[in-house]
PDB file of N, CA and C in Angstrom:
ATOM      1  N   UNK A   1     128.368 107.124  98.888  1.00  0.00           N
ATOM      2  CA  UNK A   1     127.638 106.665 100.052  1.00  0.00           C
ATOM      3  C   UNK A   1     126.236 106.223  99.604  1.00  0.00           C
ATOM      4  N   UNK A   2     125.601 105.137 100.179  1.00  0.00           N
ATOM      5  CA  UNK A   2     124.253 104.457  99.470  1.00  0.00           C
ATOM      6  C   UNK A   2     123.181 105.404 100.491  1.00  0.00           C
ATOM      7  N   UNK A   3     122.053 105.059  99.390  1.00  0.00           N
ATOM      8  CA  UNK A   3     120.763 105.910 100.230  1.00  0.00           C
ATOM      9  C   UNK A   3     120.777 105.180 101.501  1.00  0.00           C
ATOM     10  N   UNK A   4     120.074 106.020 102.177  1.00  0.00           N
ATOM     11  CA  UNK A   4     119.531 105.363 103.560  1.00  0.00           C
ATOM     12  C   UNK A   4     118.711 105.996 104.221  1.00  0.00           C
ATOM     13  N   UNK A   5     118.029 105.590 105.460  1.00  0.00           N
ATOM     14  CA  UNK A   5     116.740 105.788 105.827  1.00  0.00           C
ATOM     15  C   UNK A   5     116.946 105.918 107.316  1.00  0.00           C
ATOM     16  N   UNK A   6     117.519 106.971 107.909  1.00  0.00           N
ATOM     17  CA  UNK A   6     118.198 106.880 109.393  1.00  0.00           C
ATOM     18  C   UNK A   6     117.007 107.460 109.813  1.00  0.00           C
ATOM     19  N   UNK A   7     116.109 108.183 109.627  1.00  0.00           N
ATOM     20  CA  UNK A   7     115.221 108.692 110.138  1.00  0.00           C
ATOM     21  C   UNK A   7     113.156 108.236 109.803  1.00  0.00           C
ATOM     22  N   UNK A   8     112.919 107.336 110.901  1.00  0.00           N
ATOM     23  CA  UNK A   8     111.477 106.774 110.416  1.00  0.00           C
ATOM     24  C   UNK A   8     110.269 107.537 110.572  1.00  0.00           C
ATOM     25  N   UNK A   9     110.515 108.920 110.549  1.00  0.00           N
ATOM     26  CA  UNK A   9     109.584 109.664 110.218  1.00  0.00           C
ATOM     27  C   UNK A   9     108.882 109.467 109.254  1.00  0.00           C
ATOM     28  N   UNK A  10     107.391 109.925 108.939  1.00  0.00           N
ATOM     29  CA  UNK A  10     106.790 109.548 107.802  1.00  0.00           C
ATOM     30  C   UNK A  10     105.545 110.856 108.390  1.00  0.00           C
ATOM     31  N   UNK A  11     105.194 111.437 106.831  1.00  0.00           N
ATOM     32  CA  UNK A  11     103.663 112.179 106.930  1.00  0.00           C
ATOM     33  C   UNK A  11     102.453 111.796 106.040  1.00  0.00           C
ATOM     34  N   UNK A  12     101.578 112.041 105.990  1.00  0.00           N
ATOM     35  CA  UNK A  12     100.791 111.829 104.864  1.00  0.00           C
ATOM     36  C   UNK A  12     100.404 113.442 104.010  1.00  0.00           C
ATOM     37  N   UNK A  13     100.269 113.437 103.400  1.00  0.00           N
ATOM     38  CA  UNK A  13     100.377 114.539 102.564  1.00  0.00           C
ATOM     39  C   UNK A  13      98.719 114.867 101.353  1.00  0.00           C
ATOM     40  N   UNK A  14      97.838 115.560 102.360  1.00  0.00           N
ATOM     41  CA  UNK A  14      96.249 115.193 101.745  1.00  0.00           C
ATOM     42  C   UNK A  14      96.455 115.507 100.480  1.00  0.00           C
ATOM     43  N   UNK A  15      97.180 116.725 100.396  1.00  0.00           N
ATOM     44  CA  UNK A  15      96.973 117.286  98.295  1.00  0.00           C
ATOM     45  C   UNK A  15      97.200 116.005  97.690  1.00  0.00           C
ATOM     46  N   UNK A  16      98.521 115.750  97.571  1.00  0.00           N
ATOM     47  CA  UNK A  16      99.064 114.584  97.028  1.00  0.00           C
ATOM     48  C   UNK A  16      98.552 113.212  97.054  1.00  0.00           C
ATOM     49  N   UNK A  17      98.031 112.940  98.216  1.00  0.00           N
ATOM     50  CA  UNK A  17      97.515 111.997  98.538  1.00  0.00           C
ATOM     51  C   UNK A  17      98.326 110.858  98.885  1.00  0.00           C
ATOM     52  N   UNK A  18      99.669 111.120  99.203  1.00  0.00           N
ATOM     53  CA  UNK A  18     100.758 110.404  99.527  1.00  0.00           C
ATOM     54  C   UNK A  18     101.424 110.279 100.951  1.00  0.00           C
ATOM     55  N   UNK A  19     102.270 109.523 100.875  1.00  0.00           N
ATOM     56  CA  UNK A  19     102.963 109.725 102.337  1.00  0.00           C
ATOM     57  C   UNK A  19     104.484 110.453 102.275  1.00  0.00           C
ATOM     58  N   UNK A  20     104.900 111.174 103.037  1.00  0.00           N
ATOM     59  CA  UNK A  20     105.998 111.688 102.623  1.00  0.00           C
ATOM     60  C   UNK A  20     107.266 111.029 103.785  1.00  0.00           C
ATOM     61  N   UNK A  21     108.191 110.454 103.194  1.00  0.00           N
ATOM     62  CA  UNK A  21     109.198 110.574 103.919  1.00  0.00           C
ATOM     63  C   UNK A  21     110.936 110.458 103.227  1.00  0.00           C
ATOM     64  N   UNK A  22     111.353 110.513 103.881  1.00  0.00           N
ATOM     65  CA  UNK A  22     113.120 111.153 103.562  1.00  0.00           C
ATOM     66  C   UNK A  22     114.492 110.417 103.470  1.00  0.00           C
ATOM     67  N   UNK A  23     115.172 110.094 103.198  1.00  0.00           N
ATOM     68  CA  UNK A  23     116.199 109.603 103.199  1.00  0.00           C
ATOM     69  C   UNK A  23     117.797 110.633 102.996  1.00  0.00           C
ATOM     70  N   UNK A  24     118.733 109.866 102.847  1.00  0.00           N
ATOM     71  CA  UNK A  24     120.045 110.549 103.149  1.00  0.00           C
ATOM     72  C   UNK A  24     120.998 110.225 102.356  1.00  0.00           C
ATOM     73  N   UNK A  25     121.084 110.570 101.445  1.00  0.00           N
ATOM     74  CA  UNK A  25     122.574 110.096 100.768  1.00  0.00           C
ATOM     75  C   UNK A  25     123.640 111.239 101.220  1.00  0.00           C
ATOM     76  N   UNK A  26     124.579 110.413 102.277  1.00  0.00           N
ATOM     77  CA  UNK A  26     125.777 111.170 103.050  1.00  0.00           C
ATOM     78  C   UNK A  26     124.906 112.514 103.579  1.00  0.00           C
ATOM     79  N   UNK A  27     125.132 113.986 103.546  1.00  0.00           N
ATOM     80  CA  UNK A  27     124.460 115.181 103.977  1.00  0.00           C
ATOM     81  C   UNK A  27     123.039 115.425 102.970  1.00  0.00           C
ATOM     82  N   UNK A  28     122.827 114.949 102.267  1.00  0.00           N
ATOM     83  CA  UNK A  28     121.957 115.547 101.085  1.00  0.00           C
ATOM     84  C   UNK A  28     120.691 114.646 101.422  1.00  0.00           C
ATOM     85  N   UNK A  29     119.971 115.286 101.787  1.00  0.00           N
ATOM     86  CA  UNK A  29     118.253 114.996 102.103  1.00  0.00           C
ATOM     87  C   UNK A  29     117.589 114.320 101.087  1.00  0.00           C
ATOM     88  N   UNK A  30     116.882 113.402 100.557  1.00  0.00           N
ATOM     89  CA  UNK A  30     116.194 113.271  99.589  1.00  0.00           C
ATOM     90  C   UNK A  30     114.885 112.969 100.114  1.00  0.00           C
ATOM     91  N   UNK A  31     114.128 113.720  99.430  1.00  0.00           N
ATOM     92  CA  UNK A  31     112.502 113.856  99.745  1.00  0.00           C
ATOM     93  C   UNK A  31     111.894 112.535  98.882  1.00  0.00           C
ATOM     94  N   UNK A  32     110.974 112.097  99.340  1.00  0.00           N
ATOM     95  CA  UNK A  32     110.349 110.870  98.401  1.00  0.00           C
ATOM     96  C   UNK A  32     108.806 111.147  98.694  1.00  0.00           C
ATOM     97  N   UNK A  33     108.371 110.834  98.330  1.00  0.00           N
ATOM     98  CA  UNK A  33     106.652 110.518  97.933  1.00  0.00           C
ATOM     99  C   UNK A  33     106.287 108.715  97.644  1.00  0.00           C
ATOM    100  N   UNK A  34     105.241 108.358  98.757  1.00  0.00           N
ATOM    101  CA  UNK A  34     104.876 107.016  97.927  1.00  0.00           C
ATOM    102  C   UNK A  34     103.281 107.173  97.871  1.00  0.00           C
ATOM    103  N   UNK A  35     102.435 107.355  96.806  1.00  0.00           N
ATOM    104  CA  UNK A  35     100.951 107.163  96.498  1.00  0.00           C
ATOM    105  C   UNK A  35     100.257 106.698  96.654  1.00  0.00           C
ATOM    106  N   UNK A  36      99.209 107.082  97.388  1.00  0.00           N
ATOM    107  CA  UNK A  36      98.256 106.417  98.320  1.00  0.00           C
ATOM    108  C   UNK A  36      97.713 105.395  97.512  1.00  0.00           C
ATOM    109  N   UNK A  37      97.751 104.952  96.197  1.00  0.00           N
ATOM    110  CA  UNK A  37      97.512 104.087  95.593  1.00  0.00           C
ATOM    111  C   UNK A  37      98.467 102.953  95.597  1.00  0.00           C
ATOM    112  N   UNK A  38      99.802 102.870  95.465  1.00  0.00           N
ATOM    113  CA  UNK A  38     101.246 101.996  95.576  1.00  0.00           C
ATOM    114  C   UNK A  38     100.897 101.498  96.826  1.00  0.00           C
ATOM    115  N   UNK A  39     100.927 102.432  98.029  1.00  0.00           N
ATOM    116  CA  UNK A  39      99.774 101.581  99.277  1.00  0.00           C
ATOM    117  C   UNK A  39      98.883 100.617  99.405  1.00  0.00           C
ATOM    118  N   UNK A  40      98.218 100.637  98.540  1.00  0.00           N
ATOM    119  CA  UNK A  40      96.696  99.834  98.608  1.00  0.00           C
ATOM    120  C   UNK A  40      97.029  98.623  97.761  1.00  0.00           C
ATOM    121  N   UNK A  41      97.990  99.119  96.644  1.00  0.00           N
ATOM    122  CA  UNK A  41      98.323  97.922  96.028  1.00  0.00           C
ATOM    123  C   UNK A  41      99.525  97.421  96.823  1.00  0.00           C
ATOM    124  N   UNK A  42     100.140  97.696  97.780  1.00  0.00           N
ATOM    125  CA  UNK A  42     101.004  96.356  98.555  1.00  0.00           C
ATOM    126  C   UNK A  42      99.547  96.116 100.180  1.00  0.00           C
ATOM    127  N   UNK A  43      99.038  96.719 100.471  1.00  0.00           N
ATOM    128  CA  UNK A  43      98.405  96.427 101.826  1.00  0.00           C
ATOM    129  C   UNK A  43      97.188  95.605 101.102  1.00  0.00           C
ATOM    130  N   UNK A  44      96.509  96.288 100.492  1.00  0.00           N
ATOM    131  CA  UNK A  44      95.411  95.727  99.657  1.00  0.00           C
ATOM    132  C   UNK A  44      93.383  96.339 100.646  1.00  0.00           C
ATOM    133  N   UNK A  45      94.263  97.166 101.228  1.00  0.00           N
ATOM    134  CA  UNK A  45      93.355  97.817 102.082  1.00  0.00           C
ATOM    135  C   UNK A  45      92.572  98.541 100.988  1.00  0.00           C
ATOM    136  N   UNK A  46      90.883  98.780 101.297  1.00  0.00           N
ATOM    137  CA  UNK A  46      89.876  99.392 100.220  1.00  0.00           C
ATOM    138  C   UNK A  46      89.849 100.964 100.679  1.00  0.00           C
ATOM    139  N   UNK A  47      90.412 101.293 101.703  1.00  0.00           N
ATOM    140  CA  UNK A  47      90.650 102.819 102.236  1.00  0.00           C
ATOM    141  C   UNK A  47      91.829 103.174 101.403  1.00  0.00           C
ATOM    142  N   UNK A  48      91.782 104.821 101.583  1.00  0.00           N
ATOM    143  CA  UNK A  48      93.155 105.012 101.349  1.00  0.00           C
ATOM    144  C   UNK A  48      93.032 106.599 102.317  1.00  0.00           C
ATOM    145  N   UNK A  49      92.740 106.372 103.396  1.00  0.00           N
ATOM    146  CA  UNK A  49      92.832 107.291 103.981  1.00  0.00           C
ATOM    147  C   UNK A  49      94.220 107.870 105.138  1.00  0.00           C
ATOM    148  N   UNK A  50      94.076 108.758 105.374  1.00  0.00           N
ATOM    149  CA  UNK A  50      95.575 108.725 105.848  1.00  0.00           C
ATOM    150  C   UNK A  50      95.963 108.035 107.223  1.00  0.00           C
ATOM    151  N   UNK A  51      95.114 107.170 107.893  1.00  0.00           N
ATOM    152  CA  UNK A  51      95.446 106.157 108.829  1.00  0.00           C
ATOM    153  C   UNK A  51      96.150 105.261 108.347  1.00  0.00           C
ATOM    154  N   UNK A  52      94.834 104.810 107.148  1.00  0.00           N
ATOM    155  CA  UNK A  52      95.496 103.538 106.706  1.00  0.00           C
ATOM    156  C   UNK A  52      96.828 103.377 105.595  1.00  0.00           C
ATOM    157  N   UNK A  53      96.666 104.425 105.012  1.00  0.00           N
ATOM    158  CA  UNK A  53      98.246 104.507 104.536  1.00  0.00           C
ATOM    159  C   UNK A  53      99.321 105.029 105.242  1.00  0.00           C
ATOM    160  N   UNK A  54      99.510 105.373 106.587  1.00  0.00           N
ATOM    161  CA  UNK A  54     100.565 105.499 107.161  1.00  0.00           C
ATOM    162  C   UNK A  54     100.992 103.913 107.811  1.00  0.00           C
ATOM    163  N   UNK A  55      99.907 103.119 108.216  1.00  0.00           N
ATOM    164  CA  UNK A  55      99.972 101.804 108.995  1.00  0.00           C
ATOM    165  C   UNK A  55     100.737 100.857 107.494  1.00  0.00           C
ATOM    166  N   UNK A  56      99.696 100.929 106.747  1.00  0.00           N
ATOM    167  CA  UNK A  56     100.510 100.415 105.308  1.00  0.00           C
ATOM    168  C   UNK A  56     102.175 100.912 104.838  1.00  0.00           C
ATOM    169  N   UNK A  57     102.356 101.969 104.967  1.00  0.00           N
ATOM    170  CA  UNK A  57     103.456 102.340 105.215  1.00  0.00           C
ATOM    171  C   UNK A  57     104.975 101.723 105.918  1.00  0.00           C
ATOM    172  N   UNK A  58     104.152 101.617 107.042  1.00  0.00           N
ATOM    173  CA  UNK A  58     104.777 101.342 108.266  1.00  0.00           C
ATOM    174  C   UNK A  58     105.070  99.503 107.712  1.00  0.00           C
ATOM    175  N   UNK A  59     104.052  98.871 107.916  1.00  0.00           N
ATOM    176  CA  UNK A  59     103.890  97.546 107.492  1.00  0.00           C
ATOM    177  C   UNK A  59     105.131  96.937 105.855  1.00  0.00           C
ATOM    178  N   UNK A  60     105.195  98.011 105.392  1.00  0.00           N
ATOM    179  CA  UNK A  60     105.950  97.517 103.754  1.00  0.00           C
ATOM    180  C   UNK A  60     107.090  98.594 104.290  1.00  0.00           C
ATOM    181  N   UNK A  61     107.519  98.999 105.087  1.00  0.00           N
ATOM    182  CA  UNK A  61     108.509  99.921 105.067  1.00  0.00           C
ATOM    183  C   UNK A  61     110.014  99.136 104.360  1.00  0.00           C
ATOM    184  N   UNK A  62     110.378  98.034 104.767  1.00  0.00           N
ATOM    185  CA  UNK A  62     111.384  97.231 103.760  1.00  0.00           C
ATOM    186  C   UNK A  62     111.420  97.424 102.180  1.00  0.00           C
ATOM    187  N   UNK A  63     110.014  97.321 102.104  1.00  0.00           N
ATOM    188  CA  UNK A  63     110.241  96.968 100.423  1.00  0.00           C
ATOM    189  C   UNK A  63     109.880  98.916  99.593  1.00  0.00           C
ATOM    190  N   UNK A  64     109.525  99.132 100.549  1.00  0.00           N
ATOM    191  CA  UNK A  64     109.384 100.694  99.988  1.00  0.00           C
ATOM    192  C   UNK A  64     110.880 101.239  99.757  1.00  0.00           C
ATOM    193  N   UNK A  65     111.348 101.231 100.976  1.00  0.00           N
ATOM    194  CA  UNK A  65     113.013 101.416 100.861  1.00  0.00           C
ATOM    195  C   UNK A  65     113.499 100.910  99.834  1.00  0.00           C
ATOM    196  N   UNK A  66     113.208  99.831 100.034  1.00  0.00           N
ATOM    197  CA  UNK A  66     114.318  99.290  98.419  1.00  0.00           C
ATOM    198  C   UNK A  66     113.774  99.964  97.001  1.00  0.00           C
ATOM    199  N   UNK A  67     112.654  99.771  96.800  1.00  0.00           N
ATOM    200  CA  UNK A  67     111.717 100.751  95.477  1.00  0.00           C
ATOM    201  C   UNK A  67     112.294 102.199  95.707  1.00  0.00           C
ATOM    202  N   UNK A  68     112.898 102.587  96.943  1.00  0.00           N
ATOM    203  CA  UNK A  68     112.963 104.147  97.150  1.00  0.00           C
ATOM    204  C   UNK A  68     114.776 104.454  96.321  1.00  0.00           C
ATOM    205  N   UNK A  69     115.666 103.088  96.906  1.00  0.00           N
ATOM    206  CA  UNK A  69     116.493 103.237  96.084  1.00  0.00           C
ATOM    207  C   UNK A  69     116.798 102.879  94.972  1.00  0.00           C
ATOM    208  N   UNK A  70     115.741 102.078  94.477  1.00  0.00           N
ATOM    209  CA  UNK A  70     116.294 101.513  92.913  1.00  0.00           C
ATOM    210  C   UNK A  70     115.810 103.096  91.937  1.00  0.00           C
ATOM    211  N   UNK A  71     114.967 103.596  92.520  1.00  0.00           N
ATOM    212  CA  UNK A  71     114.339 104.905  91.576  1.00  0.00           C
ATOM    213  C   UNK A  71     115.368 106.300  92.034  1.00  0.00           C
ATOM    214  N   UNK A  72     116.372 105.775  93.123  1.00  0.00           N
ATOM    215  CA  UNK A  72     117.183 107.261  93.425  1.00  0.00           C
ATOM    216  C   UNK A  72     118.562 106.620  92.707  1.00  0.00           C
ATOM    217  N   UNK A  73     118.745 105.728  92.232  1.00  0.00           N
ATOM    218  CA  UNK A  73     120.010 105.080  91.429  1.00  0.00           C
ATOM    219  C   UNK A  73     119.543 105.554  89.689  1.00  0.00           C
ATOM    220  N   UNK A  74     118.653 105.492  89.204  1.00  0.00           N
ATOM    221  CA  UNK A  74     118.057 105.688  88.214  1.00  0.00           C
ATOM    222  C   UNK A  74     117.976 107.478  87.878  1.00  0.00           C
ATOM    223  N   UNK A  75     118.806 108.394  88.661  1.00  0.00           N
ATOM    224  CA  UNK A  75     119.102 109.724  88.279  1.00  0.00           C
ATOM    225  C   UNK A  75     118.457 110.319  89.318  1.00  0.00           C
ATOM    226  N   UNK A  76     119.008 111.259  89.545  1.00  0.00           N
ATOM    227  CA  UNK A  76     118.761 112.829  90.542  1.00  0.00           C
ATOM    228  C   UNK A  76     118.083 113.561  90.118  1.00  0.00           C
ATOM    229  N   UNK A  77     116.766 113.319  90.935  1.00  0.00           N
ATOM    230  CA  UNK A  77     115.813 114.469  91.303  1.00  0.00           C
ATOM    231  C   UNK A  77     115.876 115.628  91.821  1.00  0.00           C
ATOM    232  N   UNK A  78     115.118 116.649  92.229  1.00  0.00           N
ATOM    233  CA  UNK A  78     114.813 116.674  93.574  1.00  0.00           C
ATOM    234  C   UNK A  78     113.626 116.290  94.149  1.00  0.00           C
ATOM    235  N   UNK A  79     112.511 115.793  93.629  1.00  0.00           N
ATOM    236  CA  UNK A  79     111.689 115.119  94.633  1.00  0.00           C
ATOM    237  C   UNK A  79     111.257 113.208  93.179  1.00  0.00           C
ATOM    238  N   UNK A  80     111.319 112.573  94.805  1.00  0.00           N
ATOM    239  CA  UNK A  80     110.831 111.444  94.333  1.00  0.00           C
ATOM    240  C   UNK A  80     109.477 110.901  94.399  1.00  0.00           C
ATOM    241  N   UNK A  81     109.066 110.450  93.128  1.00  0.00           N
ATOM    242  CA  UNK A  81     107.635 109.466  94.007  1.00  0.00           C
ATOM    243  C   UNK A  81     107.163 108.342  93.496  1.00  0.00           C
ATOM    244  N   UNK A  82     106.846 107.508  94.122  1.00  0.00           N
ATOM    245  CA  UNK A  82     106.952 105.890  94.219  1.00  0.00           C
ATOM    246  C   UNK A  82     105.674 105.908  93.658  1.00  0.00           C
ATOM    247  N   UNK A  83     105.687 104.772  92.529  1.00  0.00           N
ATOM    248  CA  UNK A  83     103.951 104.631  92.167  1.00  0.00           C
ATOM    249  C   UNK A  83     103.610 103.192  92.351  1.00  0.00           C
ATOM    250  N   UNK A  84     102.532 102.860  91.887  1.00  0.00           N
ATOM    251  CA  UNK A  84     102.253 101.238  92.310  1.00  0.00           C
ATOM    252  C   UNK A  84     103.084 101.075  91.276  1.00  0.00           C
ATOM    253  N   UNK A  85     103.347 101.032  89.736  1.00  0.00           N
ATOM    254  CA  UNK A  85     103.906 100.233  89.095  1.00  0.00           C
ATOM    255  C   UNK A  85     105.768 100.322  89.344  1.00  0.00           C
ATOM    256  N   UNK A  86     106.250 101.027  90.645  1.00  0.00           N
ATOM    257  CA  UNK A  86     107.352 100.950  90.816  1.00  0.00           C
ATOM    258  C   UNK A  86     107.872 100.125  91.749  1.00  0.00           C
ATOM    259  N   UNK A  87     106.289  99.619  92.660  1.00  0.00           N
ATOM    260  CA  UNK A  87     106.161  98.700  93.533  1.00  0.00           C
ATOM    261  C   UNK A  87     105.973  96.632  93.103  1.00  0.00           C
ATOM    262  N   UNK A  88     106.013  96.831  91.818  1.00  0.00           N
ATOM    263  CA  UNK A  88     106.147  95.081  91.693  1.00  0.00           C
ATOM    264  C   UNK A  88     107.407  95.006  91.712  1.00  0.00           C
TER     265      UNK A  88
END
């Protein structure tokens, strides 16, 4: 069964400085991380505060997904996280 993204929840996550959200392969949860930096480099916003990387978020949510599965095809974690250079 391919990843997927049935649920558009999303958090921001201050330690990390990331946004957190989840996907599903069949029953099995997969946690992801994308870096408030991978943000700024697709929005190009000079913040990276957690407004503006949830709106950034929201805004690239297509292409995050796809970066979310080319890096969950590439071996089993348990947590993922998206960096800018996983984003060209």
């Amino acid at each position: 069964m391919p990843l997927e993204f049935p649920n558009p929840s999303r958090s921001f996550d201050e330690v990390r400085k990331a946004v957190r959200f989840v996907g599903h392969d069949g029953m099995f949860e997969v946690p992801f991380f994308i870096e408030a930096d991978a943000l700024a480099s697709i929005d190009r916003r000079p913040e990276t505060a957690e407004a503006a990387c949830l709106a950034a978020f929201d805004a690239a949510r297509h292409s995050i997904h796809t970066s979310a599965r080319k890096l969950y095809a590439g071996g089993r974690r348990t947590i993922y996280t998206i960096t800018a250079a996983d984003m060209r």
